[in-house]
N, C-alpha and C. Protein backbone atom coordinates (compact mmCIF):
# COMPACT_ATOMS: atom_id res chain seq x y z
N UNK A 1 114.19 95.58 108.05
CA UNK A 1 113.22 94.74 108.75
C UNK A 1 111.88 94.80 108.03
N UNK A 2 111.09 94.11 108.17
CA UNK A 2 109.86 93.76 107.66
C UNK A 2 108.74 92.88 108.48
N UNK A 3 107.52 93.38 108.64
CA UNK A 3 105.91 93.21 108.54
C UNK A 3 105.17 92.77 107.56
N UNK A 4 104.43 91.77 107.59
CA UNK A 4 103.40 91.63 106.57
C UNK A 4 102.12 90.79 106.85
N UNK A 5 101.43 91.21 106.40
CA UNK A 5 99.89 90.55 106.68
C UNK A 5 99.43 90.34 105.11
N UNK A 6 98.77 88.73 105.09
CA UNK A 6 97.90 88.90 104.01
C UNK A 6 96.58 88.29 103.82
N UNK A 7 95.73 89.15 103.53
CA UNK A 7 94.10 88.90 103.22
C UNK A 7 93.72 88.45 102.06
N UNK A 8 92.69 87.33 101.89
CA UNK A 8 91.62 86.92 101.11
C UNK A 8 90.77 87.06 101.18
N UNK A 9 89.67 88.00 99.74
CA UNK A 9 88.23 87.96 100.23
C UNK A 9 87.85 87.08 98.66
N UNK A 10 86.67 86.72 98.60
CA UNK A 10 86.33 85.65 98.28
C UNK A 10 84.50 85.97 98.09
N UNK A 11 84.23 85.62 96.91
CA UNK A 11 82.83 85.29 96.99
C UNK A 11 82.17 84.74 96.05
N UNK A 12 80.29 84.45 95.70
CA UNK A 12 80.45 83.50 94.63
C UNK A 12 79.96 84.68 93.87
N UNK A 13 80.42 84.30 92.98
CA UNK A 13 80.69 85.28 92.07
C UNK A 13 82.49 85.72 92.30
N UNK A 14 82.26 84.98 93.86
CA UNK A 14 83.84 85.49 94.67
C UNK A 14 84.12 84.87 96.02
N UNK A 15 85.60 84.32 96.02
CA UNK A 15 85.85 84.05 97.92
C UNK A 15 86.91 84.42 97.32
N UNK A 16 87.79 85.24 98.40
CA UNK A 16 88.98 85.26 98.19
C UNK A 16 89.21 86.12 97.24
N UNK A 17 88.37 87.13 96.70
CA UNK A 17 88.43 88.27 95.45
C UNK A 17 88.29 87.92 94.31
N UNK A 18 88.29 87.12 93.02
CA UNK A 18 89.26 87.19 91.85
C UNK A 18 88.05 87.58 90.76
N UNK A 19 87.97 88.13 88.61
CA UNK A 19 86.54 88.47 88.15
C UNK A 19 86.62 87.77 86.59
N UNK A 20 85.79 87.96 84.77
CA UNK A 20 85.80 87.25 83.37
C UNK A 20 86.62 87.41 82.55
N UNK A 21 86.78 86.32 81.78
CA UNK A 21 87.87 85.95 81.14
C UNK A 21 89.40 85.84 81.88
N UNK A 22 89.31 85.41 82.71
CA UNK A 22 90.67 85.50 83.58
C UNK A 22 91.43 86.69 83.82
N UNK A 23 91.11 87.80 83.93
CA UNK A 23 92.02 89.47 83.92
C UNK A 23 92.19 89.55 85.48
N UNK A 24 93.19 89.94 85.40
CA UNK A 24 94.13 90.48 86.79
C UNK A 24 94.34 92.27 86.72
N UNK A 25 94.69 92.27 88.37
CA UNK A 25 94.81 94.03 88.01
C UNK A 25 95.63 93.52 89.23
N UNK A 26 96.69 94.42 89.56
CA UNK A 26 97.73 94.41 90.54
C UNK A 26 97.88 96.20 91.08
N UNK A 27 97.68 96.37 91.83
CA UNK A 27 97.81 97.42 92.57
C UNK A 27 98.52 97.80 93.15
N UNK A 28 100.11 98.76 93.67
CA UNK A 28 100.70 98.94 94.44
C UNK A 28 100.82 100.30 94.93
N UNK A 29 100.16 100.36 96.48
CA UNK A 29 100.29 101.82 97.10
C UNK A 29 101.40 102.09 98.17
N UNK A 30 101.96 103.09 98.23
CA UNK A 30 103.22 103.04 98.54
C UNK A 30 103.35 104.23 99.40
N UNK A 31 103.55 103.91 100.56
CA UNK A 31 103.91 105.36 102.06
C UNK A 31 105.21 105.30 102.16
N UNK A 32 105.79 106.97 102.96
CA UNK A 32 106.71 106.42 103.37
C UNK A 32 106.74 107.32 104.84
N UNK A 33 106.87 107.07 105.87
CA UNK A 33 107.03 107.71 107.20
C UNK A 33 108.35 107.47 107.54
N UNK A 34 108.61 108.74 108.14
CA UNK A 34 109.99 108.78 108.93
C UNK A 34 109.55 109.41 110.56
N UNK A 35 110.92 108.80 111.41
CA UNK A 35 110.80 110.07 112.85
C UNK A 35 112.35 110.31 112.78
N UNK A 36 112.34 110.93 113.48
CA UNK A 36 113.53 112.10 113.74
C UNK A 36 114.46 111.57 114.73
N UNK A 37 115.93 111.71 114.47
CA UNK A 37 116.36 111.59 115.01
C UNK A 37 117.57 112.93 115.57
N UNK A 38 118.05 113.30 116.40
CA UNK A 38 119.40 113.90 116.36
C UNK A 38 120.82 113.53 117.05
N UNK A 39 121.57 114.28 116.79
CA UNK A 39 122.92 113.66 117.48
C UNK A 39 124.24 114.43 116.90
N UNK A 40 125.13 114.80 117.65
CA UNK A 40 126.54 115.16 117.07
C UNK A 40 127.35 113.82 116.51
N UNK A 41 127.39 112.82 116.82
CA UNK A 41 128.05 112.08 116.47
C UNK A 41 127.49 110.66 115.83
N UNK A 42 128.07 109.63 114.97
CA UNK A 42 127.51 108.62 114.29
C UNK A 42 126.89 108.12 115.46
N UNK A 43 128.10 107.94 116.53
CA UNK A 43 127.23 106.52 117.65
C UNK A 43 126.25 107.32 118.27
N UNK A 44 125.82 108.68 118.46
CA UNK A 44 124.74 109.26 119.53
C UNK A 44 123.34 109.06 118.51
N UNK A 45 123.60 109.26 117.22
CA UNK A 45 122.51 108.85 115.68
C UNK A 45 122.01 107.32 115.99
N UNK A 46 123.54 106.49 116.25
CA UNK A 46 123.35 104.99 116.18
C UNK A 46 121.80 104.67 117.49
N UNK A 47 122.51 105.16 118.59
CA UNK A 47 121.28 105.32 119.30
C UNK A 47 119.92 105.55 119.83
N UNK A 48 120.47 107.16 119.22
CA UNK A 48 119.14 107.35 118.94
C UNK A 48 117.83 106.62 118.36
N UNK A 49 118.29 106.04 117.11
CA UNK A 49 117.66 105.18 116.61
C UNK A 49 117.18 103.84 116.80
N UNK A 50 118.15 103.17 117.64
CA UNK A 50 117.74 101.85 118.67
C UNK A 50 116.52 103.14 119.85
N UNK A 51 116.38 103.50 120.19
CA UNK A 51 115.23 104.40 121.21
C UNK A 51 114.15 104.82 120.21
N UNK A 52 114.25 105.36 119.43
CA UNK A 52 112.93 105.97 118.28
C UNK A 52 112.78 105.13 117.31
N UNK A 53 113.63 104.31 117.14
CA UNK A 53 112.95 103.47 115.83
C UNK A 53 111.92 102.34 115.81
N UNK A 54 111.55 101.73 114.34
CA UNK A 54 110.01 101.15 114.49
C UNK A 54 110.18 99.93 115.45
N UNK A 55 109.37 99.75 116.13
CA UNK A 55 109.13 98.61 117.21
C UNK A 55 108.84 97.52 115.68
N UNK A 56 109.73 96.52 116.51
CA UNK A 56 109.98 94.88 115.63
C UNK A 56 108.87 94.11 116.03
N UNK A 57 108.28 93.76 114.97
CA UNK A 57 106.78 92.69 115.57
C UNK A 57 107.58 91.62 116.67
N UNK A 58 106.97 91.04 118.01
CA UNK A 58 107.59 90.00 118.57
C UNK A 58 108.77 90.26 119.06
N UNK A 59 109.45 91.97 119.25
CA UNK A 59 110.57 91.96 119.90
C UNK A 59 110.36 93.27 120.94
N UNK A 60 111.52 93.45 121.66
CA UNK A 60 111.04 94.25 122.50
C UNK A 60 112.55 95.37 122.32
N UNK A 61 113.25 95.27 120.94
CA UNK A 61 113.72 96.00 120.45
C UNK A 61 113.51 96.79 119.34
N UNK A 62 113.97 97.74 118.92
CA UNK A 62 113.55 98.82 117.54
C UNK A 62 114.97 98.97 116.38
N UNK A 63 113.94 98.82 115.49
CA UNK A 63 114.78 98.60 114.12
C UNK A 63 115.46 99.91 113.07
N UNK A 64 116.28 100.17 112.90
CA UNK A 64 116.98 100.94 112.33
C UNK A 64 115.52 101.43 111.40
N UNK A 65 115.11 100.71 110.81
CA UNK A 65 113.61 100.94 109.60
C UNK A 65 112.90 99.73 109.75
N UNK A 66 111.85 100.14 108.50
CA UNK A 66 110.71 98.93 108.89
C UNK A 66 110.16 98.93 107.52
N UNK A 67 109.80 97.98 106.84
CA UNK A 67 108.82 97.73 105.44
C UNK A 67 108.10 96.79 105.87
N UNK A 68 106.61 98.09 106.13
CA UNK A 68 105.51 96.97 106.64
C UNK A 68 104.55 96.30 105.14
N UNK A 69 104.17 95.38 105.01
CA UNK A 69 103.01 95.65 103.52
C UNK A 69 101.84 94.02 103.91
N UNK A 70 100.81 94.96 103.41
CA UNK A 70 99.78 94.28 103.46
C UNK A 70 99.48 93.96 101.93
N UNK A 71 99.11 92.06 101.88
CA UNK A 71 98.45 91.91 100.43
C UNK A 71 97.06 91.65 100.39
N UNK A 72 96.21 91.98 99.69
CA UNK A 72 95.14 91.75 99.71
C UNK A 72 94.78 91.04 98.25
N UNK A 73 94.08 90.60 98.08
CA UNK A 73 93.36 89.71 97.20
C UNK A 73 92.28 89.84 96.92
N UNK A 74 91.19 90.31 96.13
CA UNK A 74 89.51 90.32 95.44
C UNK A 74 89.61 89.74 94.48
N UNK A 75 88.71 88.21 94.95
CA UNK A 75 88.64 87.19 93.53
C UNK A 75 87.62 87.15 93.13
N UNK A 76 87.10 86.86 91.92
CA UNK A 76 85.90 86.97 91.29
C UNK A 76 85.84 85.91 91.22
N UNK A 77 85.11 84.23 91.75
CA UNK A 77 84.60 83.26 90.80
C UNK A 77 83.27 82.93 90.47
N UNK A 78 82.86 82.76 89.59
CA UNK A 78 82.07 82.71 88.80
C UNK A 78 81.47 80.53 88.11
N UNK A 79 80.14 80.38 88.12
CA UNK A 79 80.07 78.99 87.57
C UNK A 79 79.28 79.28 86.73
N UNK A 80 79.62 78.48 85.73
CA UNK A 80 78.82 77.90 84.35
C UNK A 80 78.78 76.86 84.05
N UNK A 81 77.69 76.28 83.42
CA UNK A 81 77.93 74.99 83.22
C UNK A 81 78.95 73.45 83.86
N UNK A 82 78.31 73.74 85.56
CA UNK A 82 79.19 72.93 86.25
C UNK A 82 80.47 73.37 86.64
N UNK A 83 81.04 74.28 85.62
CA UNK A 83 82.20 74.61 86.17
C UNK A 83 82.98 75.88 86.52
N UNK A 84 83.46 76.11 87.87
CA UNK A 84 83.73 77.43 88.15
C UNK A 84 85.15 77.56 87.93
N UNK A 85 84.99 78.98 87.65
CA UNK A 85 86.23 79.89 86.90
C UNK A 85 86.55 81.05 87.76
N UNK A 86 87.76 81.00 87.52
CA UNK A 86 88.01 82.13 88.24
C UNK A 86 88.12 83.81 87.23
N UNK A 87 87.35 83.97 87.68
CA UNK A 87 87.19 85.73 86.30
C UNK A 87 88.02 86.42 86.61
N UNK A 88 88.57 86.71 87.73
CA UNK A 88 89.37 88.46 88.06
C UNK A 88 90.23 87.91 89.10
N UNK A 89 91.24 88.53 88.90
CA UNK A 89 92.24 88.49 90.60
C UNK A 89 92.28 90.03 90.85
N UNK A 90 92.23 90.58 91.78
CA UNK A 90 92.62 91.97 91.78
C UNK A 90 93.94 91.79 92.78
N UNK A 91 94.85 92.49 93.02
CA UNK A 91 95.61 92.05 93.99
C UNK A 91 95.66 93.81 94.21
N UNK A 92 96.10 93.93 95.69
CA UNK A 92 96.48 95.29 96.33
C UNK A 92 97.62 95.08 97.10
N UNK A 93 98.45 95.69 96.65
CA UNK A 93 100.04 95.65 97.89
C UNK A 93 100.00 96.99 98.13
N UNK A 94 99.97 97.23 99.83
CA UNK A 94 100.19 98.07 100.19
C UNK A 94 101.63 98.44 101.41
N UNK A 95 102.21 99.20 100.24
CA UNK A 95 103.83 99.04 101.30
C UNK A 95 104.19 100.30 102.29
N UNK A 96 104.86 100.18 103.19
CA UNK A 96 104.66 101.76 103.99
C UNK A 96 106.12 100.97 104.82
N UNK A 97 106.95 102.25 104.30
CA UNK A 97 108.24 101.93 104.53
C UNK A 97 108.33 103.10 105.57
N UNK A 98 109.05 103.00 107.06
CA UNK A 98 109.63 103.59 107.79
C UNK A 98 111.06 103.87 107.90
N UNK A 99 111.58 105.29 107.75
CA UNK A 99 112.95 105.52 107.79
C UNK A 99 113.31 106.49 108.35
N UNK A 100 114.37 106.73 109.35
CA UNK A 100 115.08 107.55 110.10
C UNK A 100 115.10 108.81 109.31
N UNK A 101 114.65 110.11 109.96
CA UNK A 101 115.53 111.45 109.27
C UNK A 101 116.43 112.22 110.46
N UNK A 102 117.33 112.39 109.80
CA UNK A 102 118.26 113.72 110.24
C UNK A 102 117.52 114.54 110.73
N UNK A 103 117.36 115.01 111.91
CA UNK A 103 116.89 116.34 112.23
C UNK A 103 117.72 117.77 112.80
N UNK A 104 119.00 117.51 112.94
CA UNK A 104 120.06 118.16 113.80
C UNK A 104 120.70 118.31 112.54
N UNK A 105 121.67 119.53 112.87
CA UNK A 105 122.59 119.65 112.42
C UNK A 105 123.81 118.85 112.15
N UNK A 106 124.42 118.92 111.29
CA UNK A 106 126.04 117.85 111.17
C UNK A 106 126.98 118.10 110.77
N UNK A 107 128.09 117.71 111.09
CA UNK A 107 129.24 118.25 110.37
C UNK A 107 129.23 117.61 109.20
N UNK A 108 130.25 118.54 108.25
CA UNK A 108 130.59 117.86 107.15
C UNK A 108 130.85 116.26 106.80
N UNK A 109 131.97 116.06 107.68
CA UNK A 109 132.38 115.22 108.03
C UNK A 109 130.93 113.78 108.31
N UNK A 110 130.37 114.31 109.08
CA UNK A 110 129.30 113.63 109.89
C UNK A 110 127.87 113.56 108.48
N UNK A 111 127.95 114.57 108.00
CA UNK A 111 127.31 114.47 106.70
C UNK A 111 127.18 113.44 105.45
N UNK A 112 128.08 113.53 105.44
CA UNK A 112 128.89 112.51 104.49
C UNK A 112 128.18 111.53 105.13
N UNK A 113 128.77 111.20 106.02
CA UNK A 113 128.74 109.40 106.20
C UNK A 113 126.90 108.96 106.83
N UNK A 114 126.48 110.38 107.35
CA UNK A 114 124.88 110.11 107.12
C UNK A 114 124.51 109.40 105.62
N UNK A 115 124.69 110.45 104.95
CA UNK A 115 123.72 109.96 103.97
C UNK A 115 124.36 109.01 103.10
N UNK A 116 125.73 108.07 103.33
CA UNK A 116 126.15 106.77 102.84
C UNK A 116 125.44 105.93 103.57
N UNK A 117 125.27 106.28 105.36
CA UNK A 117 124.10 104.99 106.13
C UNK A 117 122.55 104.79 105.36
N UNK A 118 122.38 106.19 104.79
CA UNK A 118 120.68 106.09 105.21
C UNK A 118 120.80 105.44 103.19
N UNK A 119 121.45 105.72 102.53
CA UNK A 119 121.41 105.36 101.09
C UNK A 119 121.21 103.73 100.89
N UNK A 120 122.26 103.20 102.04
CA UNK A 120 122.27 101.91 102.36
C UNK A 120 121.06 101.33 102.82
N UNK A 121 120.67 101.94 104.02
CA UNK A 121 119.25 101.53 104.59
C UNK A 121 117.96 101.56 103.66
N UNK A 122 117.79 102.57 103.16
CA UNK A 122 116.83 102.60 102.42
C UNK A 122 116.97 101.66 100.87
N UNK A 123 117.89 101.71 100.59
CA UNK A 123 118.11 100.29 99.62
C UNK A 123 117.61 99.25 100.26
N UNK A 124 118.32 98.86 101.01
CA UNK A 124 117.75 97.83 102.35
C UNK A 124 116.10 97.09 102.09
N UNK A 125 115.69 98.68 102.08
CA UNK A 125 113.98 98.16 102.69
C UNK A 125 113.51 98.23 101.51
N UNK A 126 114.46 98.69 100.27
CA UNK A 126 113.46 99.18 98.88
C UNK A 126 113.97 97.59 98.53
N UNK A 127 114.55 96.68 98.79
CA UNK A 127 114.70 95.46 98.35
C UNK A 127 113.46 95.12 99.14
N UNK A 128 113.42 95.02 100.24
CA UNK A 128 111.95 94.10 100.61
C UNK A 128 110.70 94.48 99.99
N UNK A 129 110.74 95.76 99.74
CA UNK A 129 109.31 96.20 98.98
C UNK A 129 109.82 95.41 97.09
N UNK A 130 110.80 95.29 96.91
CA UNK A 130 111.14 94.98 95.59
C UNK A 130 110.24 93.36 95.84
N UNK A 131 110.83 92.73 96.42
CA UNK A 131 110.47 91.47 96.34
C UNK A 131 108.86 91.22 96.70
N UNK A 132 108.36 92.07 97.76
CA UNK A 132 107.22 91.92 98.02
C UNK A 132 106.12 91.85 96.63
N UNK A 133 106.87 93.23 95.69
CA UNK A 133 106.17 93.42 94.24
C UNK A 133 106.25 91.99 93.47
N UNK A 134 107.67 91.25 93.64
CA UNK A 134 107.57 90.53 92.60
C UNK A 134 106.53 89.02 93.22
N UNK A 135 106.11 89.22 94.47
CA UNK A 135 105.15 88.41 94.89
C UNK A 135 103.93 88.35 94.26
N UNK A 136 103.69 89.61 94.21
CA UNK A 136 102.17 89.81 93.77
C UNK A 136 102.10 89.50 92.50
N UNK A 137 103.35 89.46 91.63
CA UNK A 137 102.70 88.87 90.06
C UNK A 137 103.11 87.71 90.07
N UNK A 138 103.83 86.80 91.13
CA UNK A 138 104.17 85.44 91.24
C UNK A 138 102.59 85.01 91.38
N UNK A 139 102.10 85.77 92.43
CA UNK A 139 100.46 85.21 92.86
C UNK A 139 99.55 85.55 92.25
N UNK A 140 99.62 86.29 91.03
CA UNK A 140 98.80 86.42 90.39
C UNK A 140 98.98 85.68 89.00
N UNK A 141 99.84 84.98 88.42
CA UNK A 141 100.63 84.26 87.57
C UNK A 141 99.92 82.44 87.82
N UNK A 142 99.85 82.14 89.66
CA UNK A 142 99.85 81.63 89.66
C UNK A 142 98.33 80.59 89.78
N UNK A 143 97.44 81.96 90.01
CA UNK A 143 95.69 81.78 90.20
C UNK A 143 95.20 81.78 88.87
N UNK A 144 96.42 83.16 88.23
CA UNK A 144 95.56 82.74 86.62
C UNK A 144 94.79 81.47 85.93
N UNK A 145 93.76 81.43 85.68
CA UNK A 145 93.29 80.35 84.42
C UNK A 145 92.97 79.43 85.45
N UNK A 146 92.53 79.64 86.62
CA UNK A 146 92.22 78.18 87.82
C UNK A 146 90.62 77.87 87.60
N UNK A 147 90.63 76.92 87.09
CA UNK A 147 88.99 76.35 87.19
C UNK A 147 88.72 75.01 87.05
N UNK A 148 87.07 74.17 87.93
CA UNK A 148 87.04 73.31 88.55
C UNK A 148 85.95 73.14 88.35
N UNK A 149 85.46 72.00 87.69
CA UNK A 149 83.84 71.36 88.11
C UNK A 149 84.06 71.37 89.30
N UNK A 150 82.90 71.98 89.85
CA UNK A 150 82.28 72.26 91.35
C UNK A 150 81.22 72.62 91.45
N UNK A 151 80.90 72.49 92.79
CA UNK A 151 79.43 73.02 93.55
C UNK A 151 78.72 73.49 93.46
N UNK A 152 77.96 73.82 93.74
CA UNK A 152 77.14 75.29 93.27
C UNK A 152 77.84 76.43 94.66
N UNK A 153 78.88 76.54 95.48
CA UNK A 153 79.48 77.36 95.64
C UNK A 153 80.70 77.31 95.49
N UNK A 154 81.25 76.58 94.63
CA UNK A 154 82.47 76.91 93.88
C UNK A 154 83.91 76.32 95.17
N UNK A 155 82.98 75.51 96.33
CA UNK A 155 84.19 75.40 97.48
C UNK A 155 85.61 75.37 97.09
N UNK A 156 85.26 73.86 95.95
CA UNK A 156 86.66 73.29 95.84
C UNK A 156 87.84 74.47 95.02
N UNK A 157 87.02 75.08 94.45
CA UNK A 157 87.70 76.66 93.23
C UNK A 157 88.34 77.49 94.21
N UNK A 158 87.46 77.98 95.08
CA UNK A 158 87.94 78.85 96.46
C UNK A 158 88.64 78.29 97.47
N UNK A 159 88.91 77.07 97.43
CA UNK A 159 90.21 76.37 98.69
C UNK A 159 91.32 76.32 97.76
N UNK A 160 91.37 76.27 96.42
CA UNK A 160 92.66 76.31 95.38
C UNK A 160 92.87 77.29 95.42
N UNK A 161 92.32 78.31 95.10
CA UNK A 161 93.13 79.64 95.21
C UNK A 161 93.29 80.29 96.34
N UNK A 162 92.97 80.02 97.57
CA UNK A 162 93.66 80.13 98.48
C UNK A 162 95.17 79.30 99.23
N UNK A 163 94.67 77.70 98.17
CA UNK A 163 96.30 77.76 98.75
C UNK A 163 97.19 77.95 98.31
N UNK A 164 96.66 78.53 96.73
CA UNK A 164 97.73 78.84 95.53
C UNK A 164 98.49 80.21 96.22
N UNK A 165 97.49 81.22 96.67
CA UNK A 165 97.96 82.21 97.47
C UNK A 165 98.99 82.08 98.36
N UNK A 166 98.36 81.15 99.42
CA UNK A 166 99.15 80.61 100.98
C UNK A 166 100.60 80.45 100.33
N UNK A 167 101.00 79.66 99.08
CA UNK A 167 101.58 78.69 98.95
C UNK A 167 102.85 79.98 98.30
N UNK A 168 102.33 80.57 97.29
CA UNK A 168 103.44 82.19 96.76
C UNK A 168 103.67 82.92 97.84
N UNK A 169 102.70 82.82 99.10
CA UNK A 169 103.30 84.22 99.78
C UNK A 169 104.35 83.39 100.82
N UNK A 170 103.79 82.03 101.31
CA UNK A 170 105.03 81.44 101.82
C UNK A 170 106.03 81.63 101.15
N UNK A 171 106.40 80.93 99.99
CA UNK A 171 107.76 80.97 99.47
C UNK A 171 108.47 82.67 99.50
N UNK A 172 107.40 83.61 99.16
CA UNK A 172 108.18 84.81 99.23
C UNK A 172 108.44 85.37 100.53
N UNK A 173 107.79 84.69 101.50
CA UNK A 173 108.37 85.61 102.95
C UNK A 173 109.90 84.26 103.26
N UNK A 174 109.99 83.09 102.66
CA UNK A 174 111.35 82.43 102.71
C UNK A 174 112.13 83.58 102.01
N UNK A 175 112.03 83.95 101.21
CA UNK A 175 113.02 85.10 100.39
C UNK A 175 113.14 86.17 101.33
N UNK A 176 112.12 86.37 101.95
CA UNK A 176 112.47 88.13 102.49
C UNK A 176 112.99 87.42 103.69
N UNK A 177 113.04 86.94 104.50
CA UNK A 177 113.96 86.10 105.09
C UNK A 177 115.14 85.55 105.05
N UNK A 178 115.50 85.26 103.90
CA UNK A 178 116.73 84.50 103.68
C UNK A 178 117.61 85.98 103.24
N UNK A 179 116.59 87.39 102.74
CA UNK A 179 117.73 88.46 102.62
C UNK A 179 118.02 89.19 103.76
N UNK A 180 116.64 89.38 104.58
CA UNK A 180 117.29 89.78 105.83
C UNK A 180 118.85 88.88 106.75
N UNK A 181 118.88 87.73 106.26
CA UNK A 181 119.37 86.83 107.47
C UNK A 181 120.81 87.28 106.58
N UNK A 182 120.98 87.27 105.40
CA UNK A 182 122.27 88.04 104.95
C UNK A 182 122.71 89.08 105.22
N UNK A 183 121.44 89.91 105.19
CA UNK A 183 121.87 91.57 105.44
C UNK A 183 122.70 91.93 106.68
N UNK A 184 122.06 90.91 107.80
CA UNK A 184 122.12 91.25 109.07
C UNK A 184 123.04 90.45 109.59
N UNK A 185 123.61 89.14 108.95
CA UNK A 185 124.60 88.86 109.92
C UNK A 185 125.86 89.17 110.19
N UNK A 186 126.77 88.61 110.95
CA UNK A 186 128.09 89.18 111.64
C UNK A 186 128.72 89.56 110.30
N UNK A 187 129.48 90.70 110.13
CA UNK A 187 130.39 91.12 109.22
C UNK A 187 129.38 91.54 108.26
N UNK A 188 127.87 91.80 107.82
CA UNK A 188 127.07 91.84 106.93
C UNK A 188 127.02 92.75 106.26
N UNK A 189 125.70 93.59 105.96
CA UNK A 189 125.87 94.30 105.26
C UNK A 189 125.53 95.61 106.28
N UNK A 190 124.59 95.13 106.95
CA UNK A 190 123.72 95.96 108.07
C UNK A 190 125.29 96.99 109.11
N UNK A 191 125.55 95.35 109.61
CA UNK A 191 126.94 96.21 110.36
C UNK A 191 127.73 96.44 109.59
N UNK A 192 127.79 96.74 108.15
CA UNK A 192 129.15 97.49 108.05
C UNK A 192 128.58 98.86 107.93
N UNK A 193 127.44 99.07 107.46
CA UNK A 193 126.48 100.52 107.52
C UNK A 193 126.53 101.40 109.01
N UNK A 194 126.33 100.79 109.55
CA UNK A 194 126.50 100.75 111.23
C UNK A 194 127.71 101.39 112.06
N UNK A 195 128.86 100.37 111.23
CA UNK A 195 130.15 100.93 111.73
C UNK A 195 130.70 102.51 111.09
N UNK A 196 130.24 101.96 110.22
CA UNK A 196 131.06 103.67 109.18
C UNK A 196 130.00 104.68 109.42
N UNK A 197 128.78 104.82 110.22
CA UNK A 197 128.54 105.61 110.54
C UNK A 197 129.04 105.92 111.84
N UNK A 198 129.53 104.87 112.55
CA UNK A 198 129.50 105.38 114.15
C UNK A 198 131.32 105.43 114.54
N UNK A 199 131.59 105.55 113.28
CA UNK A 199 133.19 105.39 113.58
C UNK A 199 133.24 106.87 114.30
N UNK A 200 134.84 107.36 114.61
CA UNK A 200 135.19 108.12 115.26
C UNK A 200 134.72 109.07 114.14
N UNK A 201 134.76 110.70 114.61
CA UNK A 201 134.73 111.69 113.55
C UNK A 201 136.65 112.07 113.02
């Protein structure tokens, strides 16, 4: 499952972040939190985790895990001679992935097939943080080299690169979407993780 928020700051000199000669810097900071779960058996784990796991934005159920990430944006633009440029993009992704730990003891048996669920899961969410990354150099790829006779505050420069922004992070939350809606449906990938943990011992 996945969260995301994303910010533009902007002013002259910059709106929306970006700084000379067109240079980008991309940033990615990376958490990871877990809570605890215990249980003798896959399905008492399975549970557990529907009760302790991360609350789903807009639901009033809890998710096996969670990859929350915030993007941020610091643009530098800059005018000369009539026309503004965009100098700098800085971009910041900040990802903070939530995942279940073992806290109980387990059988062998029960061992095993833990850490085939959680190998799965956490692949899972390291794909949404994967894609989230390849956002940020889609959006930074795509502000590169943006400049505009304009204003003396650069409006029309600073509504382009914001919708150049709007416009990459849409298409990439269609992606993190279109993998969740695979992961998770009937027969998917989610429930087969699910089942082979909660099968009989």
């Amino acid at each position: 499952m996945r969260l995301a928020v994303l910010t533009c700051l902007a002013a002259i000199g910059a709106l929306c972040g970006f700084a000379s000669s067109a240079s980008a810097d991309t940033k990615v900071l990376v958490k990871t939190r877990t809570y605890n779960i215990s249980g003798t058996t896959g399905a008492a784990l399975i549970e557990a985790m529907d009760r302790k796991g991360p609350k789903r934005h807009g639901f009033m159920t809890h998710a096996i895990a969670l990859t929350a990430y915030t993007a941020n944006w610091d643009l530098d633009i800059s005018r000369d001679g009539g026309v503004c440029r965009l100098r700098q993009a800085n971009g910041t992704l900040d990802l903070t992935y939530t995942l279940p730990h073992l806290a109980s003891a387990a059988t062998p048996a029960l061992q095993k097939r833990w850490k085939r669920f959680f190998a799965g899961v956490r692949t899972h969410e390291h794909t949404h943080g994967r894609i989230a990354r390849t956002m940020m150099r889609a959006t930074e790829k795509s502000i590169t080299g943006l400049e505009f006779a304009d204003n003396w505050f650069c409006s029309k420069t600073h509504r382009e690169a914001r919708r150049r922004i709007k416009t990459v992070y849409a298409e990439y939350e269609a992606k993190q979407n279109a993998f969740d809606a695979r992961e998770h449906r009937d027969g998917g990938h989610v429930e087969h993780l699910v089942d082979t943990l909660s099968r009989k011992q």
